[in-house]
C-alpha atoms as a PDB file:
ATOM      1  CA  UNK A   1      25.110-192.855   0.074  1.00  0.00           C
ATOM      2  CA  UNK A   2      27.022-195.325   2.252  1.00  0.00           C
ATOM      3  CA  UNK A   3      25.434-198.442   0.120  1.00  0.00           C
ATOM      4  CA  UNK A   4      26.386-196.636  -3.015  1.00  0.00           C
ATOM      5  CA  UNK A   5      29.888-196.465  -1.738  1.00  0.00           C
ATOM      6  CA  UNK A   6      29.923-199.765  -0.498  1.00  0.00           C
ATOM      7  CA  UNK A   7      28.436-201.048  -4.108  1.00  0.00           C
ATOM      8  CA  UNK A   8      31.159-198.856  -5.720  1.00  0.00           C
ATOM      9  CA  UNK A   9      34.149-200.488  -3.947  1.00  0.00           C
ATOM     10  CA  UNK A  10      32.533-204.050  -4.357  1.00  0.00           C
ATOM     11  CA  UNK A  11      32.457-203.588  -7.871  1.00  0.00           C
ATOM     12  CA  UNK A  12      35.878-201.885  -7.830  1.00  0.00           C
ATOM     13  CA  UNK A  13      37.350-204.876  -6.223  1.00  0.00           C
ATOM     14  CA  UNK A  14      36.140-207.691  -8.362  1.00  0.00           C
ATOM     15  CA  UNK A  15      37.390-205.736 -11.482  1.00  0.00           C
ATOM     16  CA  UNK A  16      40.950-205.732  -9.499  1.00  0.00           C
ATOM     17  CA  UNK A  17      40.911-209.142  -8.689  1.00  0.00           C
ATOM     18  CA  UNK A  18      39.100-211.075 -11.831  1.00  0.00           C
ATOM     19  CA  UNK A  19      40.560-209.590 -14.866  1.00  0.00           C
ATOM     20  CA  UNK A  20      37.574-209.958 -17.983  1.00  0.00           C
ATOM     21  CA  UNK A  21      37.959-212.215 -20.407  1.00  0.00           C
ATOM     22  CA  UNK A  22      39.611-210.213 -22.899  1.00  0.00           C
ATOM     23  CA  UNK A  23      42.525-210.360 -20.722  1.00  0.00           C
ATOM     24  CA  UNK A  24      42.108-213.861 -19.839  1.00  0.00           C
ATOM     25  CA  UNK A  25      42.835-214.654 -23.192  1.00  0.00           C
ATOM     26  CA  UNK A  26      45.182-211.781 -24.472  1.00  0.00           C
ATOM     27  CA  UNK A  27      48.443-213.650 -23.667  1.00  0.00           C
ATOM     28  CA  UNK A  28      47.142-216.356 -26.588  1.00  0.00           C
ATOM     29  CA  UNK A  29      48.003-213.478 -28.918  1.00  0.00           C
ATOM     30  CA  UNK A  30      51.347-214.844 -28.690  1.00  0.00           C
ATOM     31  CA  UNK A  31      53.237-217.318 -29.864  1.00  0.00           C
ATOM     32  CA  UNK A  32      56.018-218.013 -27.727  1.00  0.00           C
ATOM     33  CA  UNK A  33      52.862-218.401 -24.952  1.00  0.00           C
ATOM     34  CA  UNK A  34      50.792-220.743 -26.623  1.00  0.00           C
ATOM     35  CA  UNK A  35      54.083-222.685 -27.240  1.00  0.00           C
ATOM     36  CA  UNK A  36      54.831-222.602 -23.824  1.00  0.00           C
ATOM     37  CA  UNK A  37      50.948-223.720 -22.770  1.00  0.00           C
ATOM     38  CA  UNK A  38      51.158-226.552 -25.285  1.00  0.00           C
ATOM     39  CA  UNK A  39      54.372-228.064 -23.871  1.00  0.00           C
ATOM     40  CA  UNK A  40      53.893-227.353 -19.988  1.00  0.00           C
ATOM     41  CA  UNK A  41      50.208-229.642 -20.601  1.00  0.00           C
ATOM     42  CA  UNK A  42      51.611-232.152 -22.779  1.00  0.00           C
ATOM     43  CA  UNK A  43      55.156-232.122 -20.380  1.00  0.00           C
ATOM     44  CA  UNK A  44      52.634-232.170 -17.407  1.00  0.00           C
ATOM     45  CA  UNK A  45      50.426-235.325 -18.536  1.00  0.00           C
ATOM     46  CA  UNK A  46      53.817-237.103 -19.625  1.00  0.00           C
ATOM     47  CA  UNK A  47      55.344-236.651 -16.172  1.00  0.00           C
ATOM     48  CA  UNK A  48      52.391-237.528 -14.195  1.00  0.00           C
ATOM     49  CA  UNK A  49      52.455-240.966 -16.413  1.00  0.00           C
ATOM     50  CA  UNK A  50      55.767-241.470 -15.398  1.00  0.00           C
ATOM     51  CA  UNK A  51      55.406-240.446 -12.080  1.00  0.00           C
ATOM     52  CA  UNK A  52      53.345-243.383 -10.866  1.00  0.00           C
ATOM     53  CA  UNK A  53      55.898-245.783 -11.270  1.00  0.00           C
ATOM     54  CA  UNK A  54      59.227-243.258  -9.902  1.00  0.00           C
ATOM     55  CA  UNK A  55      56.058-243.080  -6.656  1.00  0.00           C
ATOM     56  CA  UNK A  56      55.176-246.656  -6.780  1.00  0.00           C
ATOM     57  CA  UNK A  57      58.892-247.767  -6.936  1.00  0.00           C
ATOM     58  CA  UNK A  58      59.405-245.641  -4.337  1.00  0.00           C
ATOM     59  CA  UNK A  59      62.299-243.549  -5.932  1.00  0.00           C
ATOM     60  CA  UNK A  60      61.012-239.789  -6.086  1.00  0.00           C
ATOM     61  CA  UNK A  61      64.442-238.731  -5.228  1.00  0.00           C
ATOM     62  CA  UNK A  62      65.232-239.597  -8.832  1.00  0.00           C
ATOM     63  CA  UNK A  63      63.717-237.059 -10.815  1.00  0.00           C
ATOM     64  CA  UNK A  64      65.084-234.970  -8.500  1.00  0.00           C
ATOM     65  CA  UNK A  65      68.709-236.133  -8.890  1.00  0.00           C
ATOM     66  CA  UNK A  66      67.936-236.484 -12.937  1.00  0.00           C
ATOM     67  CA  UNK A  67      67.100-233.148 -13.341  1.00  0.00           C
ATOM     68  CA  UNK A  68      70.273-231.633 -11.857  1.00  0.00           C
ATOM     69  CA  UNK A  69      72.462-234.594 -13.958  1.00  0.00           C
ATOM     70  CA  UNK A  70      71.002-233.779 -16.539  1.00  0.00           C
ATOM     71  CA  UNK A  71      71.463-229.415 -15.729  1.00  0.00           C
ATOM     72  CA  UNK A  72      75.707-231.024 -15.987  1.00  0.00           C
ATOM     73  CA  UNK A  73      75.257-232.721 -19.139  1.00  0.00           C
ATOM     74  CA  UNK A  74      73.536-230.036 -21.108  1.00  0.00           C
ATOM     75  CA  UNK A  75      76.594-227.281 -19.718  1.00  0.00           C
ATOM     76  CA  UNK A  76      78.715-230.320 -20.536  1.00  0.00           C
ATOM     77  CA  UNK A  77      77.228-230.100 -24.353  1.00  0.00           C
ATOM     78  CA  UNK A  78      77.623-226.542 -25.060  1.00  0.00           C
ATOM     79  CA  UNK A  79      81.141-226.197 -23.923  1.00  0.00           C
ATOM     80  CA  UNK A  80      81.888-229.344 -26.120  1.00  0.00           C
ATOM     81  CA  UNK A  81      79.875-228.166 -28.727  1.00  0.00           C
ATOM     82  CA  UNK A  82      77.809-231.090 -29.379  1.00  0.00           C
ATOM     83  CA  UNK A  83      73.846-230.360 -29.400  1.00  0.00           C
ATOM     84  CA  UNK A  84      72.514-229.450 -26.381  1.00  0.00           C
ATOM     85  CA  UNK A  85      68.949-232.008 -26.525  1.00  0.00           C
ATOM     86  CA  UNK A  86      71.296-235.114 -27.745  1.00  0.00           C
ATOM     87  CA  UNK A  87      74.461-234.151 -25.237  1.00  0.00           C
ATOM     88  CA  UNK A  88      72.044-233.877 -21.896  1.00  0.00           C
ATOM     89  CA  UNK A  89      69.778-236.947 -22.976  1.00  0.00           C
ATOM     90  CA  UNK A  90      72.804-238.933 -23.694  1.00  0.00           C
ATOM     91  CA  UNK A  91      73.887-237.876 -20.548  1.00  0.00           C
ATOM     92  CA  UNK A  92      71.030-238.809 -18.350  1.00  0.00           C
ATOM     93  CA  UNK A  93      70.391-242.164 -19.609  1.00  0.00           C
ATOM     94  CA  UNK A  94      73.883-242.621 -18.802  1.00  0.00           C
ATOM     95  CA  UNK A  95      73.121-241.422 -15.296  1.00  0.00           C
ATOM     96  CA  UNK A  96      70.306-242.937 -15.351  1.00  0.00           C
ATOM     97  CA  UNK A  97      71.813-246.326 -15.989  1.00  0.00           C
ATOM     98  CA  UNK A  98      74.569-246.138 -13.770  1.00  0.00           C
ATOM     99  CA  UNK A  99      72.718-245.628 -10.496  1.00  0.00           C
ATOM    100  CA  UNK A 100      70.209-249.002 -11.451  1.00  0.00           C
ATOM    101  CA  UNK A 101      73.627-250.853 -11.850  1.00  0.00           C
ATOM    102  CA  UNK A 102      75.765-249.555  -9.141  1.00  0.00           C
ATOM    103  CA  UNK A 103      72.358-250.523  -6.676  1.00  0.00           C
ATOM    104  CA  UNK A 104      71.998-254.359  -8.398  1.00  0.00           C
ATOM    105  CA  UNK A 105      75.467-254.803  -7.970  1.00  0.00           C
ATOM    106  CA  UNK A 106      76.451-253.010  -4.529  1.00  0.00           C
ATOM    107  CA  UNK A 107      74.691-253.284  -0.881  1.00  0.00           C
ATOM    108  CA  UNK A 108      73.610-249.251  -1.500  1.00  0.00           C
ATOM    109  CA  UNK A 109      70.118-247.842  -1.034  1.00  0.00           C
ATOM    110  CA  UNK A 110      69.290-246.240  -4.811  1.00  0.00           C
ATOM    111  CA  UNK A 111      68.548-242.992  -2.529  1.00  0.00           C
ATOM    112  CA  UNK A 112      72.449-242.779  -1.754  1.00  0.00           C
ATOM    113  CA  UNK A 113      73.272-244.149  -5.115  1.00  0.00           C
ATOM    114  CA  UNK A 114      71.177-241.402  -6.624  1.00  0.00           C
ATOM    115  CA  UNK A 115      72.542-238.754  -3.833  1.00  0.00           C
ATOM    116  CA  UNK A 116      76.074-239.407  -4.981  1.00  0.00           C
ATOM    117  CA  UNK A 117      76.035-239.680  -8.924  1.00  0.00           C
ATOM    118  CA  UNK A 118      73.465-236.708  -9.484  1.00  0.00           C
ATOM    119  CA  UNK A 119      75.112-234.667  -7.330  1.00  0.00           C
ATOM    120  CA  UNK A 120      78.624-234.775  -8.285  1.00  0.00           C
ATOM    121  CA  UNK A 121      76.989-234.101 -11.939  1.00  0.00           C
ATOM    122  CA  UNK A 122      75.149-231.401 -10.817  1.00  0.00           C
ATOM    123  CA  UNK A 123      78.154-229.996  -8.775  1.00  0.00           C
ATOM    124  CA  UNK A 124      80.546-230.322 -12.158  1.00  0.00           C
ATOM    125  CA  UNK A 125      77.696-228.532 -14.385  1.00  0.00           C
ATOM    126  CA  UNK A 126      78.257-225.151 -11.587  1.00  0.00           C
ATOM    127  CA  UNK A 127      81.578-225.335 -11.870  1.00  0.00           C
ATOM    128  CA  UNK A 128      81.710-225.564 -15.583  1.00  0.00           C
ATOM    129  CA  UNK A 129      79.342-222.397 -15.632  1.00  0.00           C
ATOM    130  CA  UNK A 130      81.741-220.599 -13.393  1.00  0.00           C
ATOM    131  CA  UNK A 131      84.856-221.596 -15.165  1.00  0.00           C
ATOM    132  CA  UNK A 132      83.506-220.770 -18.657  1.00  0.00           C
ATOM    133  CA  UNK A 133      79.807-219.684 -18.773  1.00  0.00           C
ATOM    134  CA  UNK A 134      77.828-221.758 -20.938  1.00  0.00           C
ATOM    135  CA  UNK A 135      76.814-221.240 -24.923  1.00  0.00           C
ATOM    136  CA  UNK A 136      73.677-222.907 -24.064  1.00  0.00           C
ATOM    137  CA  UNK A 137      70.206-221.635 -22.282  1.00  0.00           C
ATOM    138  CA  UNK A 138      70.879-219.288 -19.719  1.00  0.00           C
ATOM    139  CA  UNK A 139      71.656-221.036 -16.338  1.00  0.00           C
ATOM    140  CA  UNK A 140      68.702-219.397 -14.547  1.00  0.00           C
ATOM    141  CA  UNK A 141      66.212-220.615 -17.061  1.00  0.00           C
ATOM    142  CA  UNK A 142      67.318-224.032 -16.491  1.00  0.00           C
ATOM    143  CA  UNK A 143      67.138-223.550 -13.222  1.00  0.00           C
ATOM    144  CA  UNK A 144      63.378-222.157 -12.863  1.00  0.00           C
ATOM    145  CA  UNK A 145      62.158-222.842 -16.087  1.00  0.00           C
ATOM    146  CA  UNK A 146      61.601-219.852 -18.792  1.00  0.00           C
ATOM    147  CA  UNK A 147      58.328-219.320 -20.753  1.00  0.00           C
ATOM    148  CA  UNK A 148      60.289-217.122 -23.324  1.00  0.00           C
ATOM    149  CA  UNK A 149      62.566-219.672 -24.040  1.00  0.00           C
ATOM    150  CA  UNK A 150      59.594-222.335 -24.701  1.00  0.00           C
ATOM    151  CA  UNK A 151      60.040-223.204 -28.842  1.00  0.00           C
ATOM    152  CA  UNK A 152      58.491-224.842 -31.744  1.00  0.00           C
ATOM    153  CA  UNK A 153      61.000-227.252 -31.301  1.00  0.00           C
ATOM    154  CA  UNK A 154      60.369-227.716 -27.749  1.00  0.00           C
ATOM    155  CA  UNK A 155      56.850-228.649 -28.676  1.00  0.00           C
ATOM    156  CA  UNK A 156      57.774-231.160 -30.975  1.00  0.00           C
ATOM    157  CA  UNK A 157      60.529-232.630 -28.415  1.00  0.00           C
ATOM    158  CA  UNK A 158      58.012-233.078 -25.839  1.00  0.00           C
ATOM    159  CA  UNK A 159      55.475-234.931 -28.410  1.00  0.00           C
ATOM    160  CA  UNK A 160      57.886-237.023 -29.103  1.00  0.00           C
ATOM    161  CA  UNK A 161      59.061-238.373 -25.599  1.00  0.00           C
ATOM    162  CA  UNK A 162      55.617-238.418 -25.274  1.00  0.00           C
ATOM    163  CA  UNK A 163      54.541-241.178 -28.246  1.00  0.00           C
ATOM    164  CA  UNK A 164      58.130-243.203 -26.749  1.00  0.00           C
ATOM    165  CA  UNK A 165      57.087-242.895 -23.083  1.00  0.00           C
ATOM    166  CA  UNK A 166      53.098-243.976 -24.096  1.00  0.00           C
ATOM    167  CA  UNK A 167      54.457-246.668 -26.331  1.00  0.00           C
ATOM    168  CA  UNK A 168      56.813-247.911 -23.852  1.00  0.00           C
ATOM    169  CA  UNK A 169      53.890-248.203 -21.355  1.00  0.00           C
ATOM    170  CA  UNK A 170      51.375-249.450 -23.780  1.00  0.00           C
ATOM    171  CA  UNK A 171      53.988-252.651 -25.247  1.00  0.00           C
ATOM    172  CA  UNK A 172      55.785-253.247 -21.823  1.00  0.00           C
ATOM    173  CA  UNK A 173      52.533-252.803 -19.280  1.00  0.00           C
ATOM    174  CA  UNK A 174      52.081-256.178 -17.888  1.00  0.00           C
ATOM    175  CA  UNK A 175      56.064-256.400 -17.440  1.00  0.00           C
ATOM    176  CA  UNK A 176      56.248-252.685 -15.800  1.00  0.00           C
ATOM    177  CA  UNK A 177      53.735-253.637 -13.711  1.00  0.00           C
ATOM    178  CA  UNK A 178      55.020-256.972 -12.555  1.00  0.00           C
ATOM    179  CA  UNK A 179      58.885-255.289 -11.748  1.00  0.00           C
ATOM    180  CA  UNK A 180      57.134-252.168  -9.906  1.00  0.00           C
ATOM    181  CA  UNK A 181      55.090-253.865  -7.478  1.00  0.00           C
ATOM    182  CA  UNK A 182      57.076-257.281  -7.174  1.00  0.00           C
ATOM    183  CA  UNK A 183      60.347-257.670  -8.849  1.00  0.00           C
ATOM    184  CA  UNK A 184      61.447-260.739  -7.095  1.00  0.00           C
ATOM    185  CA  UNK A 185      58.342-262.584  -8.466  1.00  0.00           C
ATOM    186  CA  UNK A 186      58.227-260.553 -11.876  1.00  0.00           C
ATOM    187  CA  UNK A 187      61.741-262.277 -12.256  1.00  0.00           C
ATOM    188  CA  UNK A 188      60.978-265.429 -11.082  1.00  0.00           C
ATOM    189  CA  UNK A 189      57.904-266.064 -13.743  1.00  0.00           C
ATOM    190  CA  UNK A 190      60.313-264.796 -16.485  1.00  0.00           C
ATOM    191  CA  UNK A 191      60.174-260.665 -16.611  1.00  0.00           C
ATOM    192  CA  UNK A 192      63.402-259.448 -17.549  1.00  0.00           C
ATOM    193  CA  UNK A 193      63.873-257.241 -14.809  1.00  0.00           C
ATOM    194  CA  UNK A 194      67.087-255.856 -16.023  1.00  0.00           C
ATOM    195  CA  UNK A 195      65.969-254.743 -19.346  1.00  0.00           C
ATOM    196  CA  UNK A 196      62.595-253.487 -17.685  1.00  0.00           C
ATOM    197  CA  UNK A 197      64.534-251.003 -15.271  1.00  0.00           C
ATOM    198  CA  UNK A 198      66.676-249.668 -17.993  1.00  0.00           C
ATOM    199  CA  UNK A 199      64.111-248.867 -20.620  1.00  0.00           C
ATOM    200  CA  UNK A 200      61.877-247.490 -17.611  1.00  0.00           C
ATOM    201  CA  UNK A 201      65.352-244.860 -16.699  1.00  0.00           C
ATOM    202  CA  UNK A 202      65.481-244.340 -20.295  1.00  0.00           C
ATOM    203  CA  UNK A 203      61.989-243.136 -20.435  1.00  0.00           C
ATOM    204  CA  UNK A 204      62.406-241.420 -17.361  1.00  0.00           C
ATOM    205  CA  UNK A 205      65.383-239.348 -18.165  1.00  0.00           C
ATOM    206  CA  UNK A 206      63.667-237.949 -21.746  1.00  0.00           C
ATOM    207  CA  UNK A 207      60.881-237.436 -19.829  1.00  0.00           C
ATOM    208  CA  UNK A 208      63.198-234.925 -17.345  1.00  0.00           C
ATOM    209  CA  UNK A 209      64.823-233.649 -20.769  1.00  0.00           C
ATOM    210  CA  UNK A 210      61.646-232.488 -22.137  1.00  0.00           C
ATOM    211  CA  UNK A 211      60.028-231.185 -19.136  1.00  0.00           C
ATOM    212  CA  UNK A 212      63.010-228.902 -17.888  1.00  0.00           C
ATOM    213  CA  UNK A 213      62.638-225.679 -20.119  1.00  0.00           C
ATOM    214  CA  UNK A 214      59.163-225.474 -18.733  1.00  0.00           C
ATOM    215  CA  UNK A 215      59.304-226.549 -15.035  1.00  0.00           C
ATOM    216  CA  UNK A 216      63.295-225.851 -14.878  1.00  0.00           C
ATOM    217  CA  UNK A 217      65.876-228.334 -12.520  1.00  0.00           C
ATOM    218  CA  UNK A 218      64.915-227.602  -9.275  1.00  0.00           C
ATOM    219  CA  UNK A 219      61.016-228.293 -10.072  1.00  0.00           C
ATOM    220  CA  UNK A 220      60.917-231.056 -11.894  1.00  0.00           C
ATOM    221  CA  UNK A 221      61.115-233.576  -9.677  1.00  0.00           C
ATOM    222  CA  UNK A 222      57.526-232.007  -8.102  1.00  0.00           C
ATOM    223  CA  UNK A 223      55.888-232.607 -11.519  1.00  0.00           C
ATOM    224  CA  UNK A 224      56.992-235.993 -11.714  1.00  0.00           C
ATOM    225  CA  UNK A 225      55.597-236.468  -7.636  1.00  0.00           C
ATOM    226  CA  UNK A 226      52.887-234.425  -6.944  1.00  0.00           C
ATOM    227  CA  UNK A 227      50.108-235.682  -9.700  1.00  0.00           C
ATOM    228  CA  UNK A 228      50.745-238.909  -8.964  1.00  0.00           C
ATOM    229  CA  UNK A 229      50.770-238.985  -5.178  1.00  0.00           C
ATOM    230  CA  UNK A 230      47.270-236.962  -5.549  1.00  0.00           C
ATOM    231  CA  UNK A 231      46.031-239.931  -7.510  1.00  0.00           C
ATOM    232  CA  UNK A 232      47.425-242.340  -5.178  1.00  0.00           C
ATOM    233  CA  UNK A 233      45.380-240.387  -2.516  1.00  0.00           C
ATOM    234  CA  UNK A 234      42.252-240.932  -4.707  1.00  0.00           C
ATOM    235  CA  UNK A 235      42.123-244.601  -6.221  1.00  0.00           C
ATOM    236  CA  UNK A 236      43.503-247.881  -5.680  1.00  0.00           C
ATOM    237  CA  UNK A 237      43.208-249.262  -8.916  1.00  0.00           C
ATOM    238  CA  UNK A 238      46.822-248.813 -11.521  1.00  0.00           C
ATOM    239  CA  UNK A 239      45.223-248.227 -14.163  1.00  0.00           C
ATOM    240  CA  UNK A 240      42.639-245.234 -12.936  1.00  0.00           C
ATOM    241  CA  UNK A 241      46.258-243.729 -11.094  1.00  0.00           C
ATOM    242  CA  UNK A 242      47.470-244.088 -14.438  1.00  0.00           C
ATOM    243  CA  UNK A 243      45.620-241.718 -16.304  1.00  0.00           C
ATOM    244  CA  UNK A 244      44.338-239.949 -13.351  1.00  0.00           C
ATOM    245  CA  UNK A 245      47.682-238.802 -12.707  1.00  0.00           C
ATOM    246  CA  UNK A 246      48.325-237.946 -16.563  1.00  0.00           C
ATOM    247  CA  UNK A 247      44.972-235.668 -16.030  1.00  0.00           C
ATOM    248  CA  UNK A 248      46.258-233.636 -13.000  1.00  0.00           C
ATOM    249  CA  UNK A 249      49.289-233.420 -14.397  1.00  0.00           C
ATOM    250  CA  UNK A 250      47.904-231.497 -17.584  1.00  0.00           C
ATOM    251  CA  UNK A 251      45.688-228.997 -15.467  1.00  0.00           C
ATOM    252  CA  UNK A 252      48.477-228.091 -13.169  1.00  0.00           C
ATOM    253  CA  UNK A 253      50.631-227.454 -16.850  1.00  0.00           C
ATOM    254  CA  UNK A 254      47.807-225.784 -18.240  1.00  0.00           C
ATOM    255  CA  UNK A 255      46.430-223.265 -15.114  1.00  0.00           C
ATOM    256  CA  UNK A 256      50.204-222.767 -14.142  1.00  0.00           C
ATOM    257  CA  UNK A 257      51.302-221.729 -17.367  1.00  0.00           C
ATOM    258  CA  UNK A 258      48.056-219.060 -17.248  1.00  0.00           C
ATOM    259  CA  UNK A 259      49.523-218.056 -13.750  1.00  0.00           C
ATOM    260  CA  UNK A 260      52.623-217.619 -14.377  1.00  0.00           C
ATOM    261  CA  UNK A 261      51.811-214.350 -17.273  1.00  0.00           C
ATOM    262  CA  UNK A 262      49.305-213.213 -14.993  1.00  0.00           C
ATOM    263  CA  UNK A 263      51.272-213.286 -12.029  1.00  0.00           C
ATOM    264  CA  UNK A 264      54.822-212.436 -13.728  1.00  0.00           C
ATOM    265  CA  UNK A 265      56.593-215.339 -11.843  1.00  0.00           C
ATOM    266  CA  UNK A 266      58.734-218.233 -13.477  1.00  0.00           C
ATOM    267  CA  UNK A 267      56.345-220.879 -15.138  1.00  0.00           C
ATOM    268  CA  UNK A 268      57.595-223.803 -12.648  1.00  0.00           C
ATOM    269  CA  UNK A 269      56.787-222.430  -9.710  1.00  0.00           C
ATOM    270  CA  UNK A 270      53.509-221.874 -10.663  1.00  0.00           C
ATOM    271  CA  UNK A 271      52.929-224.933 -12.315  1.00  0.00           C
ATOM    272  CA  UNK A 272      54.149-226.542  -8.461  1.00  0.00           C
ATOM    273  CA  UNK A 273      51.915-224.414  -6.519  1.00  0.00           C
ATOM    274  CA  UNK A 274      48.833-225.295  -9.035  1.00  0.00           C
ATOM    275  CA  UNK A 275      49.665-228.861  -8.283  1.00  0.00           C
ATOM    276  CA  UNK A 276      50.150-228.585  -4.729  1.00  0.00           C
ATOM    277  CA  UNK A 277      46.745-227.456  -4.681  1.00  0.00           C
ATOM    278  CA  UNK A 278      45.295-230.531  -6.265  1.00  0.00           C
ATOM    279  CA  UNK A 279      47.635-232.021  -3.371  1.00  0.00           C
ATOM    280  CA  UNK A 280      45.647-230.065  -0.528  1.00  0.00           C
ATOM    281  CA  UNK A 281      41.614-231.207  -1.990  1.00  0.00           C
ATOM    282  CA  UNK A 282      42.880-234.908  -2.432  1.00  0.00           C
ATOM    283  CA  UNK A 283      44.172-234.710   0.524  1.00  0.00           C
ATOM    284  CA  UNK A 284      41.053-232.776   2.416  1.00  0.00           C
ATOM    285  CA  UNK A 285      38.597-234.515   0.526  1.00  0.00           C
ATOM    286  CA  UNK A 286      40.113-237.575  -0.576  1.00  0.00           C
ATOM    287  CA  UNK A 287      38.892-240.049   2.221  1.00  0.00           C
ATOM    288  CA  UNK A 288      35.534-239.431   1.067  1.00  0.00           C
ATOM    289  CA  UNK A 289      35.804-239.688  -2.318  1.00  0.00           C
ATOM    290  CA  UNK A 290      37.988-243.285  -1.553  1.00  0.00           C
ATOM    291  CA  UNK A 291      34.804-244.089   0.349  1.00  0.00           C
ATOM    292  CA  UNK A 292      32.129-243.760  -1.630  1.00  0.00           C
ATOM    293  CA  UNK A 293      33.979-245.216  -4.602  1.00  0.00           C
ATOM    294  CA  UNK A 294      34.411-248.544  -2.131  1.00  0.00           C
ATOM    295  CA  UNK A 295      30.524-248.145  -1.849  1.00  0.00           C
ATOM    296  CA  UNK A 296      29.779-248.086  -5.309  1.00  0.00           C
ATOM    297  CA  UNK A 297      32.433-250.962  -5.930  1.00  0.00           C
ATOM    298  CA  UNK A 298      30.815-253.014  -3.428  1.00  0.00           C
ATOM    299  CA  UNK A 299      27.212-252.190  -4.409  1.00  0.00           C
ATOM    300  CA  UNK A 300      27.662-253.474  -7.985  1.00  0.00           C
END
């Protein structure tokens, strides 16, 4: 009788806590989800492309700061009535641009350059909210990001960044490559830095536009990070952290966007704590795998 209980609450249990497949699959039934898993993958792959070289340059602070630029421009755009995408991309290139020329041409750190311009952005976008609301998203799902707000045209924004940002890397990869590990000598043998640095913000601030209905201001930044720093845990080689990155990125889109319906909690936070978990493997399991790829290196 006892086993029969104990077989009864077993099976009770893992009906509880692994839902069948049915239900699995049941939020696919709707649009507005599979719109939403489409563009957190995509907007997760794109971002952990990106993300190597904001990790390698050593600026993560700056998809930080461009998110919450950006959160002024787009306020900025709906008060103004201009459209929202154009208004808040126009505005973070702008950003974007300004903070790589005030650090060229003053003795600043881009981390206080970056502290100061994004800030003051962010700080006017609040204010403009409290003075006179906003026409645009809600402020909370720009915030935390808003599966019910994901749309067709989101999708197609996001595919679009995407073909710039893999063109961009595809044409410019020997030049990117050169400024981000050594732009003293990139510019010495003839790599327009300059020009380099502002089509890599460019990139970088569509890249923030396109991600932020999904993984909202405040998270952003920890898509563009996380993925990356897991595959710079896990390789040594560019090129594998390239795509590597790109890869994690997607599953933590993907499995966070499942999460998120299951769980009833805002689609960036779940997207962050999916890729926080890739985080904790590379990083309890990462000096293996780093060994026994040397090995294999060495052995052929």
């Amino acid at each position: 009788m006892i086993a029969a209980a104990a077989t009864g609450f077993v099976s009770s249990t893992l009906a509880v806590s692994f839902p069948n497949w049915a239900e699995i699959t049941k939020p696919f039934e709707f649009a507005f989800f599979r719109n939403g898993v489409y563009v957190a993958t995509i907007a997760g792959a794109l971002c952990g492309l990106v993300g190597c070289y904001v990790v390698l340059r050593n600026m993560s602070y700056i998809g930080h700061g461009l998110s919450h630029a950006i959160f002024g421009g787009y306020v900025l755009a709906g008060l103004v009535g201009v459209n929202l995408f154009l208004g808040a991309g126009l505005w973070g290139v702008f950003t974007a641009l300004a903070i790589s020329s005030i650090v060229r041409r003053r003795p600043i750190g881009s981390d206080a350059a970056i502290g100061v311009i994004t800030t003051a952005s962010f700080a006017l976008g609040l204010a403009l909210v409290q003075l006179y609301g906003t026409d645009g998203p809600n402020a909370d799902a720009l915030l935390f990001g808003n599966v019910l707000g994901v749309t067709t045209a989101d999708l197609w924004l996001i595919i679009a960044v995407s073909i710039f940002a893999l063109t961009v890397i595809f044409f410019g990869y020997r030049q990117l490559l050169f400024t981000t590990f050594d732009e003293e000598v990139a510019s010495a043998v003839g790599v327009r830095t300059v020009w380099v640095d502002a089509v890599l913000m460019v990139v970088l601030s569509f890249t923030v536009l396109a991600a932020m209905n999904v993984m909202g201001v405040t998270l952003v930044a920890a898509n563009l990070v996380v993925p990356a720093v897991v595959a710079r845990m896990l390789t040594d080689r560019f090129a594998t952290m390239l795509w590597l990155s790109a890869v994690i990125g997607a599953l933590s889109g993907f499995f966070g966007m499942n999460a998120s319906y299951h769980l009833d909690v805002a689609s960036g936070p779940t997207i962050v704590l999916v890729s926080s978990l890739f985080f904790i493997a590379a990083f309890a399991g990462g000096g293996r795998f780093r060994r026994r790829a040397s090995t294999m290196a060495h052995a052929h």
